[in-house]
C-alpha atoms as a PDB file:
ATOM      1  CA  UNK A   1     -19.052  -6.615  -0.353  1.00  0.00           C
ATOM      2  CA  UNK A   2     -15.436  -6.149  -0.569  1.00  0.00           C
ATOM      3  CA  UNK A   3     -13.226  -4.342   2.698  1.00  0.00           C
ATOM      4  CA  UNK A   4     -10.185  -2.998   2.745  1.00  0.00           C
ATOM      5  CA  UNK A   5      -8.448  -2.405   5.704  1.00  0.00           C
ATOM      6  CA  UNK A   6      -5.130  -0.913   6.359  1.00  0.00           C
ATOM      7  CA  UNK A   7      -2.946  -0.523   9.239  1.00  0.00           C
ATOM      8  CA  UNK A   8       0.332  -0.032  10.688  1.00  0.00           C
ATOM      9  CA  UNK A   9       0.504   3.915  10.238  1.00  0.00           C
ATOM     10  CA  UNK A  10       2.189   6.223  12.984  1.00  0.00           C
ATOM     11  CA  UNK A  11       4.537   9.197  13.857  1.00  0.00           C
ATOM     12  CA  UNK A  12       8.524   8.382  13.392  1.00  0.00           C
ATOM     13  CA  UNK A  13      11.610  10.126  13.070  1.00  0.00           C
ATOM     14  CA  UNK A  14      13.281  10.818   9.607  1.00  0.00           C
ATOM     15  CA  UNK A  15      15.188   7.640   8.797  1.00  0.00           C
ATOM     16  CA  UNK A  16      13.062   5.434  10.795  1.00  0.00           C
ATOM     17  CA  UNK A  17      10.934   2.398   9.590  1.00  0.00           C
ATOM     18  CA  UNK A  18       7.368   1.540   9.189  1.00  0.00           C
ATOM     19  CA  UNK A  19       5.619  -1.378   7.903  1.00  0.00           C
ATOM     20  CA  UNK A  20       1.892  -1.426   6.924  1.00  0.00           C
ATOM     21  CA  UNK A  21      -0.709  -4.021   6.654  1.00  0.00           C
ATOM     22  CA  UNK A  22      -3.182  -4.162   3.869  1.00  0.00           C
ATOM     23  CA  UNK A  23      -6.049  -6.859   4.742  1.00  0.00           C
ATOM     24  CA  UNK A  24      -8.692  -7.491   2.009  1.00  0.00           C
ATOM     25  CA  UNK A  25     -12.007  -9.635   2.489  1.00  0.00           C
ATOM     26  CA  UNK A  26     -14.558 -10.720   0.650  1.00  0.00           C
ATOM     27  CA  UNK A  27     -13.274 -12.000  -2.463  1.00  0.00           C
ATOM     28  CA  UNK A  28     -10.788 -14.371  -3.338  1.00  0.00           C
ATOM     29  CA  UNK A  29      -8.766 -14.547  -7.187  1.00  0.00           C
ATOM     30  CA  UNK A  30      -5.542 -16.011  -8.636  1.00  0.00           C
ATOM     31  CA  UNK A  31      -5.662 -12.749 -10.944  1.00  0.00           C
ATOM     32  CA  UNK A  32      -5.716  -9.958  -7.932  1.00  0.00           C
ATOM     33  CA  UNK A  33      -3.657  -7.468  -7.122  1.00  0.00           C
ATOM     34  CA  UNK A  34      -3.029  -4.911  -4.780  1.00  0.00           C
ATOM     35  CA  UNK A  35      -1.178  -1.242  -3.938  1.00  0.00           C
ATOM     36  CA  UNK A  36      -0.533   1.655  -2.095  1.00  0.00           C
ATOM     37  CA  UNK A  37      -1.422   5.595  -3.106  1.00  0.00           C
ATOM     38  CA  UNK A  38      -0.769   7.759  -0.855  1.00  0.00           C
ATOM     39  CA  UNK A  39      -2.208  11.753  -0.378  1.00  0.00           C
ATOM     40  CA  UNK A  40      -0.251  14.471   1.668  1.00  0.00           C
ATOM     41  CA  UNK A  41      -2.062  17.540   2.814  1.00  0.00           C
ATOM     42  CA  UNK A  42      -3.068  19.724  -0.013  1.00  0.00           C
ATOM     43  CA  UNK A  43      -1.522  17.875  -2.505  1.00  0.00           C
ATOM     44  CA  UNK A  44      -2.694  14.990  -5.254  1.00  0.00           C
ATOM     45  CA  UNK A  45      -2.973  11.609  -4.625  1.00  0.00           C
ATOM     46  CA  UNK A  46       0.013   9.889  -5.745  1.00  0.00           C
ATOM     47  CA  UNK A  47       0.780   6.172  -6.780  1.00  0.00           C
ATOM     48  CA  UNK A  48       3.220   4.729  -4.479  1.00  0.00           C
ATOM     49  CA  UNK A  49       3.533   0.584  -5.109  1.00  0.00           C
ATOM     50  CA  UNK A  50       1.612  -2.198  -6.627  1.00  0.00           C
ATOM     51  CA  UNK A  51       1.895  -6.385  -6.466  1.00  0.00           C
ATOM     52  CA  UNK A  52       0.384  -8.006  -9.204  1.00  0.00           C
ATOM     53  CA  UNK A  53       0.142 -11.741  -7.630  1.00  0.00           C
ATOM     54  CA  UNK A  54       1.719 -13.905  -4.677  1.00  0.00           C
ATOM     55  CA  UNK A  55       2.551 -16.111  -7.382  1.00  0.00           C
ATOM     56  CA  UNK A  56       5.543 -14.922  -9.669  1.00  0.00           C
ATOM     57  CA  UNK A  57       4.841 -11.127  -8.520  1.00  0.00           C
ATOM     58  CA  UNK A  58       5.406  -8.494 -10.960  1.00  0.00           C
ATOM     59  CA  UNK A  59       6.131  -5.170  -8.487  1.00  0.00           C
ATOM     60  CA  UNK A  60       5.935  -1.803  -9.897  1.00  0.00           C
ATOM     61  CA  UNK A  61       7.073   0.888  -7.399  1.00  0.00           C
ATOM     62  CA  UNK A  62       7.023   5.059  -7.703  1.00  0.00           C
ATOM     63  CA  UNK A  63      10.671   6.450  -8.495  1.00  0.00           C
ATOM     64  CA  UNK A  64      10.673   8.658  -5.080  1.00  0.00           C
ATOM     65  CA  UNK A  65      10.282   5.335  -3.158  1.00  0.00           C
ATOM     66  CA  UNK A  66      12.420   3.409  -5.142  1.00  0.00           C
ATOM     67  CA  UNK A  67      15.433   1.285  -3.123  1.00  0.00           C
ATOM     68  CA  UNK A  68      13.641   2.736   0.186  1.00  0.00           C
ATOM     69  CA  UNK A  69       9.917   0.969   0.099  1.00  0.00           C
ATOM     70  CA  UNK A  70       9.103  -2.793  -0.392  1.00  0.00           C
ATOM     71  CA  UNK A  71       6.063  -4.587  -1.389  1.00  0.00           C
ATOM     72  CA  UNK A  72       5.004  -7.941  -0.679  1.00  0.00           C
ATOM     73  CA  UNK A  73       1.853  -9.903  -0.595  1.00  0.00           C
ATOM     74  CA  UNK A  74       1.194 -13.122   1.818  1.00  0.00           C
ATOM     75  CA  UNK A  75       0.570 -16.049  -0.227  1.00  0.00           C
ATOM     76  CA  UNK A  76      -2.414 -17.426  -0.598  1.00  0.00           C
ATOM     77  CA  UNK A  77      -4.432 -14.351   1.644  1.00  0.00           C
ATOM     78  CA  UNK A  78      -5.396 -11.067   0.058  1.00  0.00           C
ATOM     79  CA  UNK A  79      -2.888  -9.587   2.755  1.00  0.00           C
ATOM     80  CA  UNK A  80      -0.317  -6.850   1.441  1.00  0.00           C
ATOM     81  CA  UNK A  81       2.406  -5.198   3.349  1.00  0.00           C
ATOM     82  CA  UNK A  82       4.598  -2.015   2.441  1.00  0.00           C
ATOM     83  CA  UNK A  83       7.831  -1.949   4.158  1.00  0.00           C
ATOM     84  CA  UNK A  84       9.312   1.695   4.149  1.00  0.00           C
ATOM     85  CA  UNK A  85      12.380   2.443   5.383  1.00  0.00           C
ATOM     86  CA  UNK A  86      14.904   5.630   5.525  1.00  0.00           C
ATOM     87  CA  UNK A  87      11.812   7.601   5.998  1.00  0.00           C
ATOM     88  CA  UNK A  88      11.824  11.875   5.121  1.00  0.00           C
ATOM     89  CA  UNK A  89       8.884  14.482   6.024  1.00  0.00           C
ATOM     90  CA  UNK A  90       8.312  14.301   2.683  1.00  0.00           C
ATOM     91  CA  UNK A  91       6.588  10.660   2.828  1.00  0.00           C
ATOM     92  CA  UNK A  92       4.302  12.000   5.642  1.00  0.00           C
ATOM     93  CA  UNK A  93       0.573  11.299   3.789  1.00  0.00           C
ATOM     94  CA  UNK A  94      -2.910   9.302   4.631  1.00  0.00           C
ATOM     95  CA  UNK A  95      -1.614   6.318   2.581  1.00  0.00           C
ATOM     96  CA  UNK A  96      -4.311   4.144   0.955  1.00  0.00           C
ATOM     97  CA  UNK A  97      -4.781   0.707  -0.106  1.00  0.00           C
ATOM     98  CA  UNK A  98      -6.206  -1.026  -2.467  1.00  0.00           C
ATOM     99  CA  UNK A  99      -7.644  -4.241  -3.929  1.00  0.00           C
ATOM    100  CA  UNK A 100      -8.637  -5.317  -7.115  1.00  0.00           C
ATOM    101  CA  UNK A 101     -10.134  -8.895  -7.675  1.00  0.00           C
ATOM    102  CA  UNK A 102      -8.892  -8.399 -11.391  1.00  0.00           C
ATOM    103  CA  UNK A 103     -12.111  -9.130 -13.269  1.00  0.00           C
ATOM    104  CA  UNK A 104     -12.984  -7.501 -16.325  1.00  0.00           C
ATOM    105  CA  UNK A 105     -14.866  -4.232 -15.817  1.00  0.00           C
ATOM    106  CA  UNK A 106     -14.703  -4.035 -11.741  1.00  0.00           C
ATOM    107  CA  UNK A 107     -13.578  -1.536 -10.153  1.00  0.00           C
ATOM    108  CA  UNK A 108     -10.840  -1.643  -6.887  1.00  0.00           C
ATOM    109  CA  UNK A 109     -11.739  -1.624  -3.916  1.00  0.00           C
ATOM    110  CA  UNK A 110     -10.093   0.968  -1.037  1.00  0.00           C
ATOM    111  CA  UNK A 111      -9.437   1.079   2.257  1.00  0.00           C
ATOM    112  CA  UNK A 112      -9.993   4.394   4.764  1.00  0.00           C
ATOM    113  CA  UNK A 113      -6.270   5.487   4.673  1.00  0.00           C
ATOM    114  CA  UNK A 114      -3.718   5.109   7.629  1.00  0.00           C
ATOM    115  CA  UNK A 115      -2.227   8.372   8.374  1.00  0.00           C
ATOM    116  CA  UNK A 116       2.019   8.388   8.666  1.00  0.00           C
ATOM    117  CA  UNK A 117       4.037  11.330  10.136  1.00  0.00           C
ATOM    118  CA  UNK A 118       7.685  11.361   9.704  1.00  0.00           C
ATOM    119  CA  UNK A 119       8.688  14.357  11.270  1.00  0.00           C
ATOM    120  CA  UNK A 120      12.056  15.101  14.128  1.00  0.00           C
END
């Protein structure tokens, strides 16, 4: 079985920093990749960032997070980070990550959220 755990969430002060861990076990593929969605209270889940693959990454990133967040993966560990900086209230959300082996017909794997509070 396949866990996801996440980590790194916290309170900070609008323009601060945050970086959180994404740490997937259980499975191992070249073709994996892995992302961020994140939920604030009473509202929808919402894509935030993806990496495709430690090796020649393709990123795809929400516009509201644009130029502000970074995704990376470790190489050769199913380890993802997202690096978020100039932080508003408005990115305060559970944020969620999640890994998919990228095999035909599975489905991705998610972790329990880490909860991050941007607030003065």
């Amino acid at each position: 079985q396949v866990q996801v755990v996440e980590s790194g969430g916290g309170s900070v002060q609008p323009g601060g920093s945050l970086r959180l861990s994404c740490a997937a076990s259980g499975s191992s593929s070249s073709q994996s990749f892995m992302g961020w969605y994140r939920q604030a209270p009473g509202k929808q889940r919402e894509f935030v960032a993806l990496i495709e693959s430690a090796r020649s990454p393709n990123y795809q990133y929400q516009d509201s997070v644009k130029g502000r967040f970074t995704i990376a993966r470790e190489n050769g560990k199913n380890i993802a980070y997202l690096q978020m900086n100039s932080l508003t209230p408005e990115d305060t959300a559970v944020y969620f990550c999640f890994y998919n082996p990228g095999t035909t017909g599975t489905r991705p794997f998610w972790g329990q959220g880490t909860q991050v509070t941007v607030s003065s």
